[in-house]
C-alpha atoms as a PDB file:
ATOM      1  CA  UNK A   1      86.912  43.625  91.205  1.00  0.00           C
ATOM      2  CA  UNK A   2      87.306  47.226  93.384  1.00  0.00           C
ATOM      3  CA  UNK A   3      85.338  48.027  96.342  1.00  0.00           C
ATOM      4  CA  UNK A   4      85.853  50.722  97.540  1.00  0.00           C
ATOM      5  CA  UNK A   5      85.985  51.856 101.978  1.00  0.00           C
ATOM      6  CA  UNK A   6      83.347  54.089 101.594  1.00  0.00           C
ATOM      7  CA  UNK A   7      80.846  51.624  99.488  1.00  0.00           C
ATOM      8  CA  UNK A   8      81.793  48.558 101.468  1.00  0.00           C
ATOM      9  CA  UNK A   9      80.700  50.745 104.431  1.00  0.00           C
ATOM     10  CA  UNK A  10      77.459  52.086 102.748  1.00  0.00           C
ATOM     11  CA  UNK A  11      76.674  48.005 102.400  1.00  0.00           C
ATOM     12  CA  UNK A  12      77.380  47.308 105.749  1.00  0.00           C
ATOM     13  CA  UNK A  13      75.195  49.366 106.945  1.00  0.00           C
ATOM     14  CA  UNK A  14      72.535  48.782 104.980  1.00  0.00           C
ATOM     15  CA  UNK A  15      72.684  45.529 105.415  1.00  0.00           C
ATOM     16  CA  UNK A  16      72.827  45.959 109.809  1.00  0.00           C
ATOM     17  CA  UNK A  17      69.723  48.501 109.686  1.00  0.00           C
ATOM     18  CA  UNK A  18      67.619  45.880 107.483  1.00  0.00           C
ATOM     19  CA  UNK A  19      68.628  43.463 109.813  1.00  0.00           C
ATOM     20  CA  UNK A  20      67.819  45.165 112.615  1.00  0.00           C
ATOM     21  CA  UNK A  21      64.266  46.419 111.588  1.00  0.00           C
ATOM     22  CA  UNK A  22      62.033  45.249 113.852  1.00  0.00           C
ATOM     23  CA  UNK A  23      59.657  42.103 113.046  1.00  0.00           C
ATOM     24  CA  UNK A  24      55.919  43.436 112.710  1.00  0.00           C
ATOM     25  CA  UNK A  25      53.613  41.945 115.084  1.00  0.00           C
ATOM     26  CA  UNK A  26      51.599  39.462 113.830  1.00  0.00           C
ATOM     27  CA  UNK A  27      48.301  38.879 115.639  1.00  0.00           C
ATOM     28  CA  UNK A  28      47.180  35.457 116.865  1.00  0.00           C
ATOM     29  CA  UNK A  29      43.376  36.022 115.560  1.00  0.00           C
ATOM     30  CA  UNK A  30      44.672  37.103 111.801  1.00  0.00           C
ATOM     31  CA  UNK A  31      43.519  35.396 109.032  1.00  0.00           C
ATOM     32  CA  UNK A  32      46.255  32.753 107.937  1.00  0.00           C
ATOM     33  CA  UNK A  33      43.865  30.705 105.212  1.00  0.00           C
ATOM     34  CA  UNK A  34      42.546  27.621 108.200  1.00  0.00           C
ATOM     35  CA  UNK A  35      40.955  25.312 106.245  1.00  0.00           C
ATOM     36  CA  UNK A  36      37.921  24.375 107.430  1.00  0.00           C
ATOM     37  CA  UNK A  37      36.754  20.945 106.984  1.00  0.00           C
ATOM     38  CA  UNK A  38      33.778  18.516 107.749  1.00  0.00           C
ATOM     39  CA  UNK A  39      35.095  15.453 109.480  1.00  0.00           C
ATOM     40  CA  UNK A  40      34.054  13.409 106.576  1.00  0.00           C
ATOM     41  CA  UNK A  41      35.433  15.383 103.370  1.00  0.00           C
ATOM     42  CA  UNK A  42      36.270  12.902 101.433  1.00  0.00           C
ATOM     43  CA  UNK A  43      38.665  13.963  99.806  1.00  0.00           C
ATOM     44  CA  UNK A  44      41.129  15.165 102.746  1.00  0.00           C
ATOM     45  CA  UNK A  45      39.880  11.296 103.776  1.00  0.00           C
ATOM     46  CA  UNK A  46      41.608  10.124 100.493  1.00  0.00           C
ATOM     47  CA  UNK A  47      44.982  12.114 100.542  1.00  0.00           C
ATOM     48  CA  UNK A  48      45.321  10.856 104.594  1.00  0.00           C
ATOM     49  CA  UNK A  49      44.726   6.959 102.961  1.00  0.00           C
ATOM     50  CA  UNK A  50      47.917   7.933 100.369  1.00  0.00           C
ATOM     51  CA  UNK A  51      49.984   9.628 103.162  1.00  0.00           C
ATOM     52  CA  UNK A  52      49.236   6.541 104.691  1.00  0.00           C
ATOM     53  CA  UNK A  53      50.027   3.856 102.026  1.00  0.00           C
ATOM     54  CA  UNK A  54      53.253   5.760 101.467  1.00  0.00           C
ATOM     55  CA  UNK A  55      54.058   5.583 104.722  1.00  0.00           C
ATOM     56  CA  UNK A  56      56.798   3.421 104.356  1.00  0.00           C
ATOM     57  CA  UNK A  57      58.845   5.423 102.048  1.00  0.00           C
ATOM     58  CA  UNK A  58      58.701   8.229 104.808  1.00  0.00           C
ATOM     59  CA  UNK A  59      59.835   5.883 107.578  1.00  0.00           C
ATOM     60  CA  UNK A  60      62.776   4.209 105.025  1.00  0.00           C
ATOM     61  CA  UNK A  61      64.445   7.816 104.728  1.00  0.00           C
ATOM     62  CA  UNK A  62      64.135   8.794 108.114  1.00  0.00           C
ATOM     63  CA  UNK A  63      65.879   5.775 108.411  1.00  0.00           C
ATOM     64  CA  UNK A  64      68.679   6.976 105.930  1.00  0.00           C
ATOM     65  CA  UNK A  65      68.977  10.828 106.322  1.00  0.00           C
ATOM     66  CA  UNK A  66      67.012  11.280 109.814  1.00  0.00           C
ATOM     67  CA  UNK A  67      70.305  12.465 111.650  1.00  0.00           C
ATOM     68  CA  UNK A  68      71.765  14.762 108.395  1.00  0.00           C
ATOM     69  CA  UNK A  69      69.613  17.585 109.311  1.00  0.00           C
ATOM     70  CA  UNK A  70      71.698  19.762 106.976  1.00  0.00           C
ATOM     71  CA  UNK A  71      70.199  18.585 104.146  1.00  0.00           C
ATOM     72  CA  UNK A  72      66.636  17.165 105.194  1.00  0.00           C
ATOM     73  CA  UNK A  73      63.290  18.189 107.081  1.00  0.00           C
ATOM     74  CA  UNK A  74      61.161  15.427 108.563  1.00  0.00           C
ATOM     75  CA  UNK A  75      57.831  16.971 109.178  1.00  0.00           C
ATOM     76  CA  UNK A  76      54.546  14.883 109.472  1.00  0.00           C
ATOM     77  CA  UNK A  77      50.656  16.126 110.085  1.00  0.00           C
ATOM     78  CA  UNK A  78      48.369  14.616 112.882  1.00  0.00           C
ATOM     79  CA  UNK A  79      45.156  15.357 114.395  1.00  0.00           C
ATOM     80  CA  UNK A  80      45.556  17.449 117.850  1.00  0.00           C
ATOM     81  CA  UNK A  81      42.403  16.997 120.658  1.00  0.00           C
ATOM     82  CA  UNK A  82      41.346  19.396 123.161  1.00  0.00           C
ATOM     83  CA  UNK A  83      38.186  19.734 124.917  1.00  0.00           C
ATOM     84  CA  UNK A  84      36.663  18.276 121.620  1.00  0.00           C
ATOM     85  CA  UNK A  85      37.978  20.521 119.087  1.00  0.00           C
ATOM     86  CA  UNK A  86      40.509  19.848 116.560  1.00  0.00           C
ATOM     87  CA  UNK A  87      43.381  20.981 114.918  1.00  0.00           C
ATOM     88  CA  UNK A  88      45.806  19.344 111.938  1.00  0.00           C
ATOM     89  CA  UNK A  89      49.363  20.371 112.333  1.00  0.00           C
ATOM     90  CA  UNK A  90      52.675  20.148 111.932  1.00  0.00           C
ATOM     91  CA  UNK A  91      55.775  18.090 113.486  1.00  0.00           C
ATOM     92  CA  UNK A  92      59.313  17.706 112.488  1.00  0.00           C
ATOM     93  CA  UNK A  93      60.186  14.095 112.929  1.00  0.00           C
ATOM     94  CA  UNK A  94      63.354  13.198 114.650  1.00  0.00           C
ATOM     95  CA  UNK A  95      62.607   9.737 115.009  1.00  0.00           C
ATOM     96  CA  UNK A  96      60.775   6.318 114.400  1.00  0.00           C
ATOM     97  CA  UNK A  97      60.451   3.386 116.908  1.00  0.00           C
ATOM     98  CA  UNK A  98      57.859   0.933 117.231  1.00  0.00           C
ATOM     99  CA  UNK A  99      55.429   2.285 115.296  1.00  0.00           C
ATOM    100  CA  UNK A 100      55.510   5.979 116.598  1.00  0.00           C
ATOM    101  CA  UNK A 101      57.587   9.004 115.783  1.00  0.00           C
ATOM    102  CA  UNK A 102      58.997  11.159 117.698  1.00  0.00           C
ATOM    103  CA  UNK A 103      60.230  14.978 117.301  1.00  0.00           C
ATOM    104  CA  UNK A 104      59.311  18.656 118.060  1.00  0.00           C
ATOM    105  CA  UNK A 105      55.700  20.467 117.013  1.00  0.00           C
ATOM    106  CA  UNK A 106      56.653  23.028 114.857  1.00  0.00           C
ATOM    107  CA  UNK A 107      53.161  24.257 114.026  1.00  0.00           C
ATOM    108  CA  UNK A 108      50.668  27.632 115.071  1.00  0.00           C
ATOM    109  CA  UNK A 109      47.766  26.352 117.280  1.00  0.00           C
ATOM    110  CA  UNK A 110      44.751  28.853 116.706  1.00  0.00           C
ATOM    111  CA  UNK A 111      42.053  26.987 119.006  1.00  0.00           C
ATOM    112  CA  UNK A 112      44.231  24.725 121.238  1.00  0.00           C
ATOM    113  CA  UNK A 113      45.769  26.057 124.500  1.00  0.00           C
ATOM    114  CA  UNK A 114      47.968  22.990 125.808  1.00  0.00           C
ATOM    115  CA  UNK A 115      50.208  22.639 123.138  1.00  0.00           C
ATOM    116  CA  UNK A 116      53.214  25.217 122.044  1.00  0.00           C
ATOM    117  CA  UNK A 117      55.882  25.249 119.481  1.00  0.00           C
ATOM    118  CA  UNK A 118      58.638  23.198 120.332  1.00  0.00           C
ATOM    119  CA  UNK A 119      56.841  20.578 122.800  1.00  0.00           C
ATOM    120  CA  UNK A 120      57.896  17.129 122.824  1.00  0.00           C
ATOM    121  CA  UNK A 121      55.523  14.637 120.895  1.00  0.00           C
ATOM    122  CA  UNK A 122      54.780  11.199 120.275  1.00  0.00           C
ATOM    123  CA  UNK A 123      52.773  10.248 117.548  1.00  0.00           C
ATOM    124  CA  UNK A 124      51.188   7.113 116.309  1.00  0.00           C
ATOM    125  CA  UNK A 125      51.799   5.813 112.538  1.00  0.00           C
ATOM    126  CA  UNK A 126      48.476   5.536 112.042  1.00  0.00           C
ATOM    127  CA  UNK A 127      47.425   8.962 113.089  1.00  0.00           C
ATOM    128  CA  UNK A 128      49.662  10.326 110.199  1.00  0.00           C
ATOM    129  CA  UNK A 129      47.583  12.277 108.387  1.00  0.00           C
ATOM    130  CA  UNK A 130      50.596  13.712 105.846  1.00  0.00           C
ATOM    131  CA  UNK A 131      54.045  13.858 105.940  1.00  0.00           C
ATOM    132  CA  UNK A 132      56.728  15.634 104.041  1.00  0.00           C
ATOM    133  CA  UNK A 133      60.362  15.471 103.204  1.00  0.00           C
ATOM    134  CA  UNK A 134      62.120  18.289 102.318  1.00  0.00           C
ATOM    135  CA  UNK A 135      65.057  17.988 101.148  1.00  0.00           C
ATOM    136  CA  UNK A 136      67.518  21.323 101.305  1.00  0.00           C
ATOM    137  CA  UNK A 137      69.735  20.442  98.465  1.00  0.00           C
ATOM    138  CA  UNK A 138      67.222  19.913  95.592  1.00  0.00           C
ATOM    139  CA  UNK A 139      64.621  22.351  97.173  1.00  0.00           C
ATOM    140  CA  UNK A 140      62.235  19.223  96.479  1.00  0.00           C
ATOM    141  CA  UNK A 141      59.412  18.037  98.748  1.00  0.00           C
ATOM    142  CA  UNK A 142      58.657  15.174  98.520  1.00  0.00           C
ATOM    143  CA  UNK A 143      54.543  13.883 100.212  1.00  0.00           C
ATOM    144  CA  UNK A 144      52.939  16.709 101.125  1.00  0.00           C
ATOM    145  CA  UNK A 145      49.942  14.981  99.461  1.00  0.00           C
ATOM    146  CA  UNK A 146      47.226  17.244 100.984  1.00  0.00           C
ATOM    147  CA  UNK A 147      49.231  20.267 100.534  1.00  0.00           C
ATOM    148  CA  UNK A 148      47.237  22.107  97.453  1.00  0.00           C
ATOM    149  CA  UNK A 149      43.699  20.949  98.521  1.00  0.00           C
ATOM    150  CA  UNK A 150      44.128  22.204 101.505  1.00  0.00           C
ATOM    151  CA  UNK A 151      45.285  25.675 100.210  1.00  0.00           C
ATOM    152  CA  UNK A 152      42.421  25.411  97.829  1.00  0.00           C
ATOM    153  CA  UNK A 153      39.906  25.064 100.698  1.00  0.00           C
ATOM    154  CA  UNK A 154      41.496  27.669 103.367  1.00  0.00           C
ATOM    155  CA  UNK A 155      39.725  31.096 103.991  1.00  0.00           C
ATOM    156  CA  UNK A 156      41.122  34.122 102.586  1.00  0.00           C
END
C-alpha cells in the first residue's frame, strides 16, 4: 500500500489537533443518573446477598490474575459514611488478606467530602456490596450483579 508525504502529514495532524482538543468541563452538580435508593429496597438487598454468596469466586481470581493488570480489573462496591449520609462506590482491588481488600477508590463522590479518587482503602468482605471482574482480553465482566437495576433506577 502507498502513502503518500503529504497525506501521512494531513493524518498526523489531524490526529495531534484531536488530541489536543481540550476536555470539556464537566460540572460536579450535573446529572450523572445517582440512583436513589431506600435503605431497605429489596431488591438492591438481594443482588448485595449474590455479590455476597459469590464472593468467593471474586477472591479465587484475585488470587490468580490479581498482579496481571494487563489483562484484568478488580473493582468491588461498598457503602461510604460521612456525617450520616451515604454513598455506594467504586474500588479497584489490588488485594485480599484476612478478610479485607485492599486497593485504590476509583469512584466520583457527589455528597462526601473526605474521600478522593485514588485514596488508599481497606474494605471489609462483608461490606461488599458488588464486585466486578473485567477482564481486557474477552471484553467480559464478569459480577456486576447490581449493574442494570441500578441503571434502571438512576435519574435522568
Amino acid at each position: 500500500m502507498y502513502i503518500s508525504c503529504r497525506n501521512l502529514i494531513c493524518c498526523a495532524l489531524i490526529l495531534c489537533f484531536g488530541a489536543c482538543k481540550p476536555k470539556p468541563h464537566i460540572k460536579k452538580s450535573a446529572n450523572f443518573g445517582i440512583a436513589q435508593l431506600k435503605t431497605d429496597d429489596s431488591e438492591f438487598l438481594a443482588l448485595k446477598d449474590t455479590a455476597q454468596h459469590h464472593l468467593s469466586m471474586f477472591v479465587d481470581s484475585l488470587a490468580q490474575h490479581g498482579e496481571d493488570i494487563q489483562n484484568y480489573r478488580f473493582a468491588a462496591k461498598s457503602d461510604y459514611v460521612e456525617h450520616g449520609k451515604h454513598e455506594h462506590m467504586w474500588s479497584q482491588i489490588t488485594g485480599y488478606k484476612n478478610g479485607r481488600f485492599f486497593g485504590v477508590f476509583v469512584d466520583s463522590a457527589f455528597v462526601l467530602k473526605n474521600i478522593k479518587k485514588g485514596d488508599q482503602v481497606s474494605i471489609a468482605a462483608k461490606d461488599i456490596e458488588d464486585w466486578s471482574i473485567y477482564n481486557y482480553q474477552t471484553r467480559h465482566a464478569t459480577g456486576d450483579f447490581s449493574d442494570a437495576y441500578l441503571k434502571s433506577k438512576a435519574a435522568k
